[in-house]
PDB file of N, CA and C in Angstrom:
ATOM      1  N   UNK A   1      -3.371  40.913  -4.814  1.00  0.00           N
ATOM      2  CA  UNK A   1      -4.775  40.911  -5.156  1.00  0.00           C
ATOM      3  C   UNK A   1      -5.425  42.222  -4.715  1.00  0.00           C
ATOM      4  N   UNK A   2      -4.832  42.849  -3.364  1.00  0.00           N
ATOM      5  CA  UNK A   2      -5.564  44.096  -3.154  1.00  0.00           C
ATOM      6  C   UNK A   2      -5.652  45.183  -4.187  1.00  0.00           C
ATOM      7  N   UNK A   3      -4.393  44.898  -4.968  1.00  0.00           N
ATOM      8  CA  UNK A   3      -3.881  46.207  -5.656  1.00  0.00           C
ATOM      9  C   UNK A   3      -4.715  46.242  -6.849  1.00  0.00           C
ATOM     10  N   UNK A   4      -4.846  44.950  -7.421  1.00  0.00           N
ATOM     11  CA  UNK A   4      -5.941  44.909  -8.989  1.00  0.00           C
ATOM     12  C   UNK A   4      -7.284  44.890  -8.780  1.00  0.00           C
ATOM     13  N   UNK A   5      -7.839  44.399  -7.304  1.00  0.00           N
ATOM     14  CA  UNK A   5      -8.971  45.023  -6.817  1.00  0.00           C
ATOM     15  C   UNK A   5      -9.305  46.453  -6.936  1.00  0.00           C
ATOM     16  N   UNK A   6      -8.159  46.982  -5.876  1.00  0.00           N
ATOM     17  CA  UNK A   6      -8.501  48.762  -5.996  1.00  0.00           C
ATOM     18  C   UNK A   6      -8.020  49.430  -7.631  1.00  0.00           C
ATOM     19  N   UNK A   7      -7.244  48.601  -7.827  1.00  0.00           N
ATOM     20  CA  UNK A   7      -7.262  49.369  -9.282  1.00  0.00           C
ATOM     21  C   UNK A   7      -8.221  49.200 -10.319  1.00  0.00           C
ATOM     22  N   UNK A   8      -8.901  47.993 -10.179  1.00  0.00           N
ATOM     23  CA  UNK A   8     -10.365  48.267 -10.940  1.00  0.00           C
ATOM     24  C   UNK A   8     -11.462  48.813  -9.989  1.00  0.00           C
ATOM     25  N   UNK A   9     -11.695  48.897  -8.820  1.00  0.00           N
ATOM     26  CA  UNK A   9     -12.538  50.135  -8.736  1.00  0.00           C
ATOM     27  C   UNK A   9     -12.436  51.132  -8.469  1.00  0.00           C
ATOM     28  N   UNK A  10     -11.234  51.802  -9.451  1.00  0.00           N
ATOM     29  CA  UNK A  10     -10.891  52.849  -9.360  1.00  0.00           C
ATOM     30  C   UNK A  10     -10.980  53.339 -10.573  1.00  0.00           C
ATOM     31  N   UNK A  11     -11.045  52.381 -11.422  1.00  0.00           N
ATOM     32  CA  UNK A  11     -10.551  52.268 -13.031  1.00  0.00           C
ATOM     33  C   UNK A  11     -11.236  53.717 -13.759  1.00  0.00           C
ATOM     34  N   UNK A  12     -12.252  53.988 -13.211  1.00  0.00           N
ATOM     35  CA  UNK A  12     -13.171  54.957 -13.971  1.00  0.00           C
ATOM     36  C   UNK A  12     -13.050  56.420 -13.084  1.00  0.00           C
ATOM     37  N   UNK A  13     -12.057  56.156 -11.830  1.00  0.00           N
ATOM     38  CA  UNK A  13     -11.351  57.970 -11.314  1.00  0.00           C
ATOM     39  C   UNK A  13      -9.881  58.308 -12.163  1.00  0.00           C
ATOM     40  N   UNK A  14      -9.409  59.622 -11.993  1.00  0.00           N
ATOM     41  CA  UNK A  14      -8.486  59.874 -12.630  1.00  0.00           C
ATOM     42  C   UNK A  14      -7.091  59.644 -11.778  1.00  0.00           C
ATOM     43  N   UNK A  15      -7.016  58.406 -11.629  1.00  0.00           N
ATOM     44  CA  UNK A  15      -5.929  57.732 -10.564  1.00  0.00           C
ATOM     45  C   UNK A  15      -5.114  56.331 -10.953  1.00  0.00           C
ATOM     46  N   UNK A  16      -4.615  55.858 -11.004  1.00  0.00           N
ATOM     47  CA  UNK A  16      -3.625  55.099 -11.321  1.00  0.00           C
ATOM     48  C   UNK A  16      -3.145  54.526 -10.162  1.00  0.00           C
ATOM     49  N   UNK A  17      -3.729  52.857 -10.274  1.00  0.00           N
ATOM     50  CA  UNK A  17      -2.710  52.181  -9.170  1.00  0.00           C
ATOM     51  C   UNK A  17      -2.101  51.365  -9.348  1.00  0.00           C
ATOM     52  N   UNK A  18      -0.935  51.103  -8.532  1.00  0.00           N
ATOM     53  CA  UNK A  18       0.636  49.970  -9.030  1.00  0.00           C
ATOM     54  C   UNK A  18       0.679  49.226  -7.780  1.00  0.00           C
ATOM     55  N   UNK A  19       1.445  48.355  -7.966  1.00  0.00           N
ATOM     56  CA  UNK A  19       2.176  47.434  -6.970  1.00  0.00           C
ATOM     57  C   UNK A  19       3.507  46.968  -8.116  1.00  0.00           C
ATOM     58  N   UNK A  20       4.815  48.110  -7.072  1.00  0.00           N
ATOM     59  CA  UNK A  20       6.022  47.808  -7.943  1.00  0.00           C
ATOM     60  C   UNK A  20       6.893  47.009  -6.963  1.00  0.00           C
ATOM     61  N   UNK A  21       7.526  45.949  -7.500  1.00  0.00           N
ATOM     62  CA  UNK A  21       8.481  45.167  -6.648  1.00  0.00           C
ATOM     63  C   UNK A  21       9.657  45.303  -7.196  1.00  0.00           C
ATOM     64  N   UNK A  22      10.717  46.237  -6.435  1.00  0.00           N
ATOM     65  CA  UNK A  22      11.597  47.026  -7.377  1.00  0.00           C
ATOM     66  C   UNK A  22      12.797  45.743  -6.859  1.00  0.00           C
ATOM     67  N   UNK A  23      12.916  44.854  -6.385  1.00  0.00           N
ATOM     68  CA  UNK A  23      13.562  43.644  -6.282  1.00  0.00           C
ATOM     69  C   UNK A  23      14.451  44.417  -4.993  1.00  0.00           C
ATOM     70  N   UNK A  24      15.700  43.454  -4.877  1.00  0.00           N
ATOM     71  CA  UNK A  24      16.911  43.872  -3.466  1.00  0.00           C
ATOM     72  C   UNK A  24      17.569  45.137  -4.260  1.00  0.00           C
ATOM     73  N   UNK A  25      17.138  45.932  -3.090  1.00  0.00           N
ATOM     74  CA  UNK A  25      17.879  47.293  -3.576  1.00  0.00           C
ATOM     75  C   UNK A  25      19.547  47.616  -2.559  1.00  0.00           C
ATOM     76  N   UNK A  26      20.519  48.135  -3.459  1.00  0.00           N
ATOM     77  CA  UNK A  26      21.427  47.790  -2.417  1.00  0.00           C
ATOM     78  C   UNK A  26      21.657  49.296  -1.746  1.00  0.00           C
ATOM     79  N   UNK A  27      20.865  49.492  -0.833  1.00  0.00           N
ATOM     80  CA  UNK A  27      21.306  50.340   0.225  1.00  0.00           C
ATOM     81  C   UNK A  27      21.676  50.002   1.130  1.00  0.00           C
ATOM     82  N   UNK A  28      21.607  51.629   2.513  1.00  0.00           N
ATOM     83  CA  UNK A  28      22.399  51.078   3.575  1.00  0.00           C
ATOM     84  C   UNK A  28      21.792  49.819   4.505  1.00  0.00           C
ATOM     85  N   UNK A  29      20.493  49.557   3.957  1.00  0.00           N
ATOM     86  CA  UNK A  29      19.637  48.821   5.478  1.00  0.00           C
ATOM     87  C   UNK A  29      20.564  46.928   4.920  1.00  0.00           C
ATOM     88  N   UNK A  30      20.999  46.939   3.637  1.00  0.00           N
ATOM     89  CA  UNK A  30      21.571  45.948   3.052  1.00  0.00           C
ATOM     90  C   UNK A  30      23.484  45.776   3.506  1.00  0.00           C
ATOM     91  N   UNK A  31      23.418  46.927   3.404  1.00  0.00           N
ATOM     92  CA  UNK A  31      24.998  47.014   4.641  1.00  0.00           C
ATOM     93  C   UNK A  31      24.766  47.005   6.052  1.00  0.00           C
ATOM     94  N   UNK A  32      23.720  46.940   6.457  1.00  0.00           N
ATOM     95  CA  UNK A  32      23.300  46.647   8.167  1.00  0.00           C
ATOM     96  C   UNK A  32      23.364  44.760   8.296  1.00  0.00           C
ATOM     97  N   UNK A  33      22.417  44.751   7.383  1.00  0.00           N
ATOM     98  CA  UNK A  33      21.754  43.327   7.095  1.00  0.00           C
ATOM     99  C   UNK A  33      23.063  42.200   6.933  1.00  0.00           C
ATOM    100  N   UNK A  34      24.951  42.895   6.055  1.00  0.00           N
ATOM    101  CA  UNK A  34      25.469  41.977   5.698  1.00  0.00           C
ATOM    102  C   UNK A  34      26.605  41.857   7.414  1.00  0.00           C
ATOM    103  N   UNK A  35      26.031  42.718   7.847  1.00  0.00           N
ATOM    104  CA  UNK A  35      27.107  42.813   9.082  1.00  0.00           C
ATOM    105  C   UNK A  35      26.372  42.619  10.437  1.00  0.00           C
ATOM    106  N   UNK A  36      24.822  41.799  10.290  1.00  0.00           N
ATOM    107  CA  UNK A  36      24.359  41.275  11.196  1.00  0.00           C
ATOM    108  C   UNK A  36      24.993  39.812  11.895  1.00  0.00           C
ATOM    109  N   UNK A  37      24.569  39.446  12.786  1.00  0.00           N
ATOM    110  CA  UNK A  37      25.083  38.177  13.620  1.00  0.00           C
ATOM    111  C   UNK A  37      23.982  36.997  12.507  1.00  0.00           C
ATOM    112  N   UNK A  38      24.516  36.196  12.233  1.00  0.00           N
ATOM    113  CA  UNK A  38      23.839  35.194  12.177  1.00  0.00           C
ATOM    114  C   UNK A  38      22.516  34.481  12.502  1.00  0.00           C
ATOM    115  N   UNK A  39      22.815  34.388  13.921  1.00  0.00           N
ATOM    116  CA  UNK A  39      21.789  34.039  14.781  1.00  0.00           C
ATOM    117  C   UNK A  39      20.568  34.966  15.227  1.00  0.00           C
ATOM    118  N   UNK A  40      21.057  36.462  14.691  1.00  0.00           N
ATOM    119  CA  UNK A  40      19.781  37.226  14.509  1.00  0.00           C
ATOM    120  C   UNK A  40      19.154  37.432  13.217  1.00  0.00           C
ATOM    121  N   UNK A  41      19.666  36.524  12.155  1.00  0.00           N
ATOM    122  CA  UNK A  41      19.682  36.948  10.541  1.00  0.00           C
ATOM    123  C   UNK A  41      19.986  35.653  10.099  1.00  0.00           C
ATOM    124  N   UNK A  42      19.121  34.314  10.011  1.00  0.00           N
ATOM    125  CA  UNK A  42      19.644  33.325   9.555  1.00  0.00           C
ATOM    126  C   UNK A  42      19.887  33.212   8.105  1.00  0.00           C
ATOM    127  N   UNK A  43      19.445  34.173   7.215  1.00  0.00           N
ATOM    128  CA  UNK A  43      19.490  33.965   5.725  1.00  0.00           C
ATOM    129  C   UNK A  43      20.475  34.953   5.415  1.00  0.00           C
ATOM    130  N   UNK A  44      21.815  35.305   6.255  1.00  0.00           N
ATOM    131  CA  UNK A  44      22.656  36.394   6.212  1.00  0.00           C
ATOM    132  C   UNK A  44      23.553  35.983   5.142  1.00  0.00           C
ATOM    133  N   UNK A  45      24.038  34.361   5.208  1.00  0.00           N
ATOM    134  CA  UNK A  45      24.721  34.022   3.771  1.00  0.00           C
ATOM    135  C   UNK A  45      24.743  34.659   2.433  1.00  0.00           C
ATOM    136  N   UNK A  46      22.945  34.303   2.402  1.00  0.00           N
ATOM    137  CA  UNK A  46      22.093  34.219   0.954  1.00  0.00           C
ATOM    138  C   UNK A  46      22.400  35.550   0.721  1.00  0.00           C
ATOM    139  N   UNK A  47      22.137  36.934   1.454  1.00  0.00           N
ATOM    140  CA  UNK A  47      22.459  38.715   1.635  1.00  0.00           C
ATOM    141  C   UNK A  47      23.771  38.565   1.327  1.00  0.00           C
ATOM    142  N   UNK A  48      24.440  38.352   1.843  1.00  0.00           N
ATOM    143  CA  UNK A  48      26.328  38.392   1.587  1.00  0.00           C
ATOM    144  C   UNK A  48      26.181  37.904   0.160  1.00  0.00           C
ATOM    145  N   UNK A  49      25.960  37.095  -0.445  1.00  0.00           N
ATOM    146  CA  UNK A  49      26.067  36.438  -1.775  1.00  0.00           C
ATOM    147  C   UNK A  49      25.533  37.235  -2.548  1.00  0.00           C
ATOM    148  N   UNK A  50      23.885  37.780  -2.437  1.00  0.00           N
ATOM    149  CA  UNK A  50      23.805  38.631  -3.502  1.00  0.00           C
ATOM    150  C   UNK A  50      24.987  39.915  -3.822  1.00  0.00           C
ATOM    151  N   UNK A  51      25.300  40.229  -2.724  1.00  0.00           N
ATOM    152  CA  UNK A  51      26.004  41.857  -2.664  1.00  0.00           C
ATOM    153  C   UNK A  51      27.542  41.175  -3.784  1.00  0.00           C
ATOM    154  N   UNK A  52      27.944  39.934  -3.118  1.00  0.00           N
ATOM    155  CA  UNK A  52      29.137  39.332  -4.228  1.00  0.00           C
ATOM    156  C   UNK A  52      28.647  39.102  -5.938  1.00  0.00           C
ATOM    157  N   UNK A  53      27.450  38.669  -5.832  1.00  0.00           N
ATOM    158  CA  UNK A  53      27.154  38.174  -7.386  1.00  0.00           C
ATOM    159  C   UNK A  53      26.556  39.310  -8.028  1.00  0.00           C
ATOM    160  N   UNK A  54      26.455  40.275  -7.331  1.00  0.00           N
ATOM    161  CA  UNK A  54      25.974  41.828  -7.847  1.00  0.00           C
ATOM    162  C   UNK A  54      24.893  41.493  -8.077  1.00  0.00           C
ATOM    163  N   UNK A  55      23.587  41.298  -7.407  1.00  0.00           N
ATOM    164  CA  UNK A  55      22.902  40.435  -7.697  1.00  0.00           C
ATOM    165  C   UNK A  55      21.713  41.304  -6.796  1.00  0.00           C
ATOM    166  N   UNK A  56      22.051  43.120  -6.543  1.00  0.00           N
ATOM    167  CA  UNK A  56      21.361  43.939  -5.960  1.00  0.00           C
ATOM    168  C   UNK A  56      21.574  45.220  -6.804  1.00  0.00           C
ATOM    169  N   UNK A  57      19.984  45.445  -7.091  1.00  0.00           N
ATOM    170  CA  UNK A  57      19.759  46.734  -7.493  1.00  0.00           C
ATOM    171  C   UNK A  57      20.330  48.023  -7.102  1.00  0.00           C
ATOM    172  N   UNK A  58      21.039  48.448  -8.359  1.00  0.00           N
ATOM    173  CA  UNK A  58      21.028  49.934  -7.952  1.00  0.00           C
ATOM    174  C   UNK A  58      20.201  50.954  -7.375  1.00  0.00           C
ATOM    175  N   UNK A  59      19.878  51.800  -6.076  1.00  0.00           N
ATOM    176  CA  UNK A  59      18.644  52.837  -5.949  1.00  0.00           C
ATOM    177  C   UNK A  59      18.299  53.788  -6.794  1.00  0.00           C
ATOM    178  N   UNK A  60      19.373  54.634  -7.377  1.00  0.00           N
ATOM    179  CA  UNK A  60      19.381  55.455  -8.682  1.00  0.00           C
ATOM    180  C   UNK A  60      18.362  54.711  -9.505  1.00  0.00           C
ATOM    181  N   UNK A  61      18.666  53.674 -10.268  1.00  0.00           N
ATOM    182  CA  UNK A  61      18.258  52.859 -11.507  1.00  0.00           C
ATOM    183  C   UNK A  61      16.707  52.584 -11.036  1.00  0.00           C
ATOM    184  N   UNK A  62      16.805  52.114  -9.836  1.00  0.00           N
ATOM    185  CA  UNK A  62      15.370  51.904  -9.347  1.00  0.00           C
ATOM    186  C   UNK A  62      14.422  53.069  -9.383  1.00  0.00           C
ATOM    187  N   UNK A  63      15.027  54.383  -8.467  1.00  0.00           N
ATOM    188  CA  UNK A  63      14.266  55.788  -8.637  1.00  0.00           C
ATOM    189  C   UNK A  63      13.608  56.067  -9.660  1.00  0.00           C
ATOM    190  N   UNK A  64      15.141  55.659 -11.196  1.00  0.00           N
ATOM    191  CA  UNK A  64      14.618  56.370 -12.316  1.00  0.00           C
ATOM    192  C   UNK A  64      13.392  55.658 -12.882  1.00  0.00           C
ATOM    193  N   UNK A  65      13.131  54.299 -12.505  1.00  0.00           N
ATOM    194  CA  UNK A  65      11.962  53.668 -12.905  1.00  0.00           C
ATOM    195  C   UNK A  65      10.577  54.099 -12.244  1.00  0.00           C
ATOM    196  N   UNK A  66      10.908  54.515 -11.299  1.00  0.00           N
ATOM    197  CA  UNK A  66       9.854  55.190 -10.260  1.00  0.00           C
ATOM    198  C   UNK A  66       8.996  56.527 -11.159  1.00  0.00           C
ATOM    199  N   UNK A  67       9.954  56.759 -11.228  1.00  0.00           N
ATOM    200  CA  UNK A  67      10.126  58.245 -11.915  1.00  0.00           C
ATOM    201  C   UNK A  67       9.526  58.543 -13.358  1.00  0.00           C
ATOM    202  N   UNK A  68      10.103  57.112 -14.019  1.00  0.00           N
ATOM    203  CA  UNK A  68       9.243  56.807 -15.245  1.00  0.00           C
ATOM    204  C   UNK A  68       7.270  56.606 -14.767  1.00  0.00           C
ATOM    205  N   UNK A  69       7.051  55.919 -14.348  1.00  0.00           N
ATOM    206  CA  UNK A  69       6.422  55.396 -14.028  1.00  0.00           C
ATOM    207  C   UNK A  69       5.047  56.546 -13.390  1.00  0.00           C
ATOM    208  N   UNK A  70       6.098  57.385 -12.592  1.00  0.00           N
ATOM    209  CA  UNK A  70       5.065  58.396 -12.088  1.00  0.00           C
ATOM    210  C   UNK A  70       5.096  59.860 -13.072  1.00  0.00           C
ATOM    211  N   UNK A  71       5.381  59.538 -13.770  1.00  0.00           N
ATOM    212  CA  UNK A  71       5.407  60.883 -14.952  1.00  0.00           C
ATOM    213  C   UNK A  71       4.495  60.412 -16.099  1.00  0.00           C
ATOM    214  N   UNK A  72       4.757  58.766 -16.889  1.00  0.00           N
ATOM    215  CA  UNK A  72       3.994  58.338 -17.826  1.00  0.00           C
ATOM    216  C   UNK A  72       2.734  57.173 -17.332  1.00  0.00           C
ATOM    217  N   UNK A  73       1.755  57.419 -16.081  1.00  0.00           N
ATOM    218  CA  UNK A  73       1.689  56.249 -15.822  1.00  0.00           C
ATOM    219  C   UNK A  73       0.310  55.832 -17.008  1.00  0.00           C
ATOM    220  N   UNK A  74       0.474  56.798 -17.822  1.00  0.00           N
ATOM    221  CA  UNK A  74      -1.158  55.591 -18.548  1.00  0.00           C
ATOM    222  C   UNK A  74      -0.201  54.797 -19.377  1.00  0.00           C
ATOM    223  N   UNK A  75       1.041  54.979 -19.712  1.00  0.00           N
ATOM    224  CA  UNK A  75       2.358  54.176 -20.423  1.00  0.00           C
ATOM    225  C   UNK A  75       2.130  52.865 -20.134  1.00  0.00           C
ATOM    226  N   UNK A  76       1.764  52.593 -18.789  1.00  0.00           N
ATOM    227  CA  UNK A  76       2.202  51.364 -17.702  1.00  0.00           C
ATOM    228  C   UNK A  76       0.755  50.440 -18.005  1.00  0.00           C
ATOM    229  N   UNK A  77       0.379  49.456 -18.346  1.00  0.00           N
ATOM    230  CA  UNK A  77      -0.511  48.958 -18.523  1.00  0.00           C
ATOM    231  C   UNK A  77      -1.470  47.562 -17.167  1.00  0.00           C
ATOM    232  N   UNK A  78      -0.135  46.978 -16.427  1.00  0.00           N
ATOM    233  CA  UNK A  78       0.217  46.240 -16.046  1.00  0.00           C
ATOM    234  C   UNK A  78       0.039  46.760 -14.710  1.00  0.00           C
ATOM    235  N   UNK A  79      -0.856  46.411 -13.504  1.00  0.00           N
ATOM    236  CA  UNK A  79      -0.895  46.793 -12.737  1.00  0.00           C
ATOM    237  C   UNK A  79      -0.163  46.423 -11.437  1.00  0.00           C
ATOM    238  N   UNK A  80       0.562  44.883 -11.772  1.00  0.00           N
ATOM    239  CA  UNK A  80       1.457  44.605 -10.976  1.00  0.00           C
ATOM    240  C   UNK A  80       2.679  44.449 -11.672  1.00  0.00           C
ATOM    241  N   UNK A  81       4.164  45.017 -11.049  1.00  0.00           N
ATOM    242  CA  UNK A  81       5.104  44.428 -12.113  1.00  0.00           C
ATOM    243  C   UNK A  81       6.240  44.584 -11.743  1.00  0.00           C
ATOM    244  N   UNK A  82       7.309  44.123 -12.042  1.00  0.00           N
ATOM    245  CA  UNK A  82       8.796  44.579 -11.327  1.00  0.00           C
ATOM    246  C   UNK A  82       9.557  45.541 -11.947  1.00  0.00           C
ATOM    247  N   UNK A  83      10.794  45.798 -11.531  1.00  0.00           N
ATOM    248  CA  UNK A  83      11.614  47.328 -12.126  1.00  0.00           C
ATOM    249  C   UNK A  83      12.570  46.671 -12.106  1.00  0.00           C
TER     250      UNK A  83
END
């Protein structure tokens, strides 16, 4: 809600605002996360499973959406949205 707030009163500066939820990206903090203890990480299963069901974003693929995004943003209509 903050984000479509400030993005309508912003609507009339030459600025553009997002809220992107680029989903589980598989970096290193996701190879920390699959080799945590349990008991400090109770949802460590559910992490191990995505990384098996491939079921984590590439960072590249994510960037390049970034990238889209900050090059075309009057393209983007949608002020909240996923990648």
């Amino acid at each position: 809600m903050a984000t479509r707030v400030a993005a309508e009163e912003n609507a009339d500066k030459q600025c553009k605002i997002f809220a992107i939820a680029p989903g589980i990206v598989d970096t290193e903090m996701q190879d920390a996360i699959r080799e945590a203890d349990s008991s400090h990480f109770p949802r460590l299963e559910e992490f191990k499973t995505f990384k098996k069901e491939n079921k984590l974003k590439d960072p590249e693929e994510v960037a390049r959406a970034y990238v889209r995004i900050l090059e075309r943003p009057d393209h983007f209509t949608e002020v909240i949205f996923a990648v």
